[in-house]
N, C-alpha and C. Protein backbone atom coordinates (compact mmCIF):
# COMPACT_ATOMS: atom_id res chain seq x y z
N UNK A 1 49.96 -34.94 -71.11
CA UNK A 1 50.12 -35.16 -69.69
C UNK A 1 49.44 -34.04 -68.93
N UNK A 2 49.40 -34.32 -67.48
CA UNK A 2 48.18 -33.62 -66.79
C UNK A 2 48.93 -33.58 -65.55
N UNK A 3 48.31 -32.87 -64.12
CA UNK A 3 49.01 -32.52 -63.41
C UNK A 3 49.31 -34.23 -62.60
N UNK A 4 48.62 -35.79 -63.12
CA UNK A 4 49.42 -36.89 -62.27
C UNK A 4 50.39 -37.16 -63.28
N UNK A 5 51.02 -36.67 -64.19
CA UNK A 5 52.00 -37.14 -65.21
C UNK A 5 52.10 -38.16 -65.66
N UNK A 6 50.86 -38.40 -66.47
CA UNK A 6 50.27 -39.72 -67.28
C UNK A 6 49.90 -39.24 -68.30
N UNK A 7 50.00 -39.64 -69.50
CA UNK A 7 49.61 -39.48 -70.50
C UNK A 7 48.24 -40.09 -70.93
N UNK A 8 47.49 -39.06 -70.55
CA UNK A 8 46.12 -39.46 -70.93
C UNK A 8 45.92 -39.38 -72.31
N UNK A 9 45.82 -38.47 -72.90
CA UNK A 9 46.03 -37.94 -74.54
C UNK A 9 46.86 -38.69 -75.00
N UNK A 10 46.46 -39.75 -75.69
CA UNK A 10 47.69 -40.95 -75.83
C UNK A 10 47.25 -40.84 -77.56
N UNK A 11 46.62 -39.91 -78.23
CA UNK A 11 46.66 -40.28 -79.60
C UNK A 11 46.99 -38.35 -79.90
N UNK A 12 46.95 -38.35 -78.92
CA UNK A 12 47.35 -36.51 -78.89
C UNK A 12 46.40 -35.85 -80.10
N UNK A 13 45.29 -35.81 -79.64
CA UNK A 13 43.90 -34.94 -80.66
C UNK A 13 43.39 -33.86 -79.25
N UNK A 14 44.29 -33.89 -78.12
CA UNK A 14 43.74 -32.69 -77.59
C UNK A 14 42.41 -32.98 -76.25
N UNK A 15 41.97 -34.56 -76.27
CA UNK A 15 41.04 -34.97 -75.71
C UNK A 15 41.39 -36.22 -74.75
N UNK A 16 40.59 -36.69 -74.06
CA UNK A 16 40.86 -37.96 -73.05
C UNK A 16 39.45 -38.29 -73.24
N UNK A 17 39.37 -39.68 -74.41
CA UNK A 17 38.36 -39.84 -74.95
C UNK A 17 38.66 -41.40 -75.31
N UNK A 18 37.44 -42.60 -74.95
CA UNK A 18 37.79 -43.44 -75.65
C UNK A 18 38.32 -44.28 -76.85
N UNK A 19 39.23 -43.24 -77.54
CA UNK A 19 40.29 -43.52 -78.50
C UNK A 19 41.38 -44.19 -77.82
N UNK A 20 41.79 -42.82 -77.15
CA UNK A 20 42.94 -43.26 -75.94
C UNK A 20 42.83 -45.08 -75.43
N UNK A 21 42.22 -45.46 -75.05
CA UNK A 21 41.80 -46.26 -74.26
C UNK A 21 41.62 -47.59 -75.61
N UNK A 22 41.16 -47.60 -76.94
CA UNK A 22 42.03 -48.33 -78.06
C UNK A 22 43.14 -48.16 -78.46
N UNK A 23 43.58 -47.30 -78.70
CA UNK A 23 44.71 -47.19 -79.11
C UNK A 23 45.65 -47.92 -78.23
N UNK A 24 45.43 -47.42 -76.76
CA UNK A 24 46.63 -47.46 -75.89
C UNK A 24 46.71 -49.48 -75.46
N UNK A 25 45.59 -49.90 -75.77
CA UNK A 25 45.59 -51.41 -75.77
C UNK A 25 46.24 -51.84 -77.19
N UNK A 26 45.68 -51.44 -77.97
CA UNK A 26 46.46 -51.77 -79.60
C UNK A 26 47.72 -51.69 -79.70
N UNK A 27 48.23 -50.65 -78.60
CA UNK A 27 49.64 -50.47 -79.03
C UNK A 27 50.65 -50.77 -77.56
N UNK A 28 50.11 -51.80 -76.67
CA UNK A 28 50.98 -51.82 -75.79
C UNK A 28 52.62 -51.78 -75.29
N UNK A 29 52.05 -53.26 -76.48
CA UNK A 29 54.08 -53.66 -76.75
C UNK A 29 54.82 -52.44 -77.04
N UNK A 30 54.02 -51.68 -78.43
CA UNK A 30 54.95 -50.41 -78.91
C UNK A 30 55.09 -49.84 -78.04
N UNK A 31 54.05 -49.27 -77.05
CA UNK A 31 54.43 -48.12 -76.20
C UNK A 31 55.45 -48.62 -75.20
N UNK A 32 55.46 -50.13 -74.78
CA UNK A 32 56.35 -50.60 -73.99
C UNK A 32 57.55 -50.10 -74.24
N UNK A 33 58.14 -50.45 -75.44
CA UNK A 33 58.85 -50.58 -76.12
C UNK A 33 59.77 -48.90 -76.34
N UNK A 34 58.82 -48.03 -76.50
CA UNK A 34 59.16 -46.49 -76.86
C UNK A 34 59.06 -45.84 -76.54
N UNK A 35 58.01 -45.79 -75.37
CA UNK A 35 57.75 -44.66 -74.47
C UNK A 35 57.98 -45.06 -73.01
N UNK A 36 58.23 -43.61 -72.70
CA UNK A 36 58.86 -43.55 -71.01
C UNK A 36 57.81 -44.42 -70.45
N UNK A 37 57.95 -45.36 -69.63
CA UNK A 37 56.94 -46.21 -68.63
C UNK A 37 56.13 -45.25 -67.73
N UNK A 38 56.85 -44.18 -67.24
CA UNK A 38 56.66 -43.60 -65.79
C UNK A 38 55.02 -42.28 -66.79
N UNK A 39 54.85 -42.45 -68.05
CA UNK A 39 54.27 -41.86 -68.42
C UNK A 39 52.95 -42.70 -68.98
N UNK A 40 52.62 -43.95 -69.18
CA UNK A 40 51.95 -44.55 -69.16
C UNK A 40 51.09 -45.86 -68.22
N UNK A 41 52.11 -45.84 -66.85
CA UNK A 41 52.04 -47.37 -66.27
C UNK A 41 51.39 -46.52 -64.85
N UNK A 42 50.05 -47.06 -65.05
CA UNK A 42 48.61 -46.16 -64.91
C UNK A 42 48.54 -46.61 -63.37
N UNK A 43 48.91 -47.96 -63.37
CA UNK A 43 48.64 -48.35 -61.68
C UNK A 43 50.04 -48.67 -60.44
N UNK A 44 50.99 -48.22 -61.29
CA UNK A 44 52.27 -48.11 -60.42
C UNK A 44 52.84 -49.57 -60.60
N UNK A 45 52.41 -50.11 -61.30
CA UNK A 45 53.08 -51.75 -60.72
C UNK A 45 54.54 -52.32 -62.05
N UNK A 46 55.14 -50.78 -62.79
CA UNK A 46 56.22 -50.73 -63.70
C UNK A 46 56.46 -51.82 -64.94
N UNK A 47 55.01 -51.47 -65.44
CA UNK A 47 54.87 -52.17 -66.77
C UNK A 47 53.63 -51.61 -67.28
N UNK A 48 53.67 -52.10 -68.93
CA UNK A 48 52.61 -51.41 -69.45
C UNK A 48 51.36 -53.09 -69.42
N UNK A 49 50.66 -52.93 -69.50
CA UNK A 49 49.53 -54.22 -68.89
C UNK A 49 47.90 -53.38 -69.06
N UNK A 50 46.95 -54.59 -69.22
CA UNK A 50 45.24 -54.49 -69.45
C UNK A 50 45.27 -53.67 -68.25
N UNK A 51 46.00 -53.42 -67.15
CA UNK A 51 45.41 -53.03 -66.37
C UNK A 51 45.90 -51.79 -66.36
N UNK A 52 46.37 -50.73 -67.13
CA UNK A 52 46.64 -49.60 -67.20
C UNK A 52 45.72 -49.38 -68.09
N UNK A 53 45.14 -49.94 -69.35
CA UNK A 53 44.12 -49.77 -70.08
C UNK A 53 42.85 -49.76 -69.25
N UNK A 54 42.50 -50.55 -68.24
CA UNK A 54 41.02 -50.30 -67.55
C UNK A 54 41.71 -49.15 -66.86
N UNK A 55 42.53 -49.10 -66.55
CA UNK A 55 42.72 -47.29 -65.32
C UNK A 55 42.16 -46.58 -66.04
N UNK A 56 42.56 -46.45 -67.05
CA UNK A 56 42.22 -45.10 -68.08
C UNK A 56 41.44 -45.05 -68.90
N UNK A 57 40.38 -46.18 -69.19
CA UNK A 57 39.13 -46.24 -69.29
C UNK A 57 38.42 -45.73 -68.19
N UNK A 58 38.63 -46.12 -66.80
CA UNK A 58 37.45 -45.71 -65.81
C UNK A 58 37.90 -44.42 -65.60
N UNK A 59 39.10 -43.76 -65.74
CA UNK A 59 39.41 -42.47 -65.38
C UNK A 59 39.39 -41.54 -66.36
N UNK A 60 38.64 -41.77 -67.17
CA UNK A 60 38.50 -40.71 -68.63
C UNK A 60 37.04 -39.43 -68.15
């Protein structure tokens, strides 16, 4: 996490790199599922969705 409190580093190697941005589509449901929302749900709209994956594709 970074100073907007999002978890960019979503495979935690230290980088904000298009990994992040597979992974974090590969693993939606899970992250739904296990991780705090307020740390992944990229466009405010309180779910994990493709469209938190393009946020953080264009914002890498």
């Amino acid at each position: 996490m970074d100073v907007d409190w999002l978890n960019d580093d979503v495979n935690g190697n230290g980088w904000e790199d298009f990994a992040e941005v597979v992974l974090n589509f590969n693993q939606m449901t899970w992250i739904a599922g296990k991780e705090p929302l307020e740390a992944f749900v990229c466009n405010g709209n309180g779910r994990i969705d493709f469209a938190d994956v393009t946020w953080l594709f264009n914002n890498l």
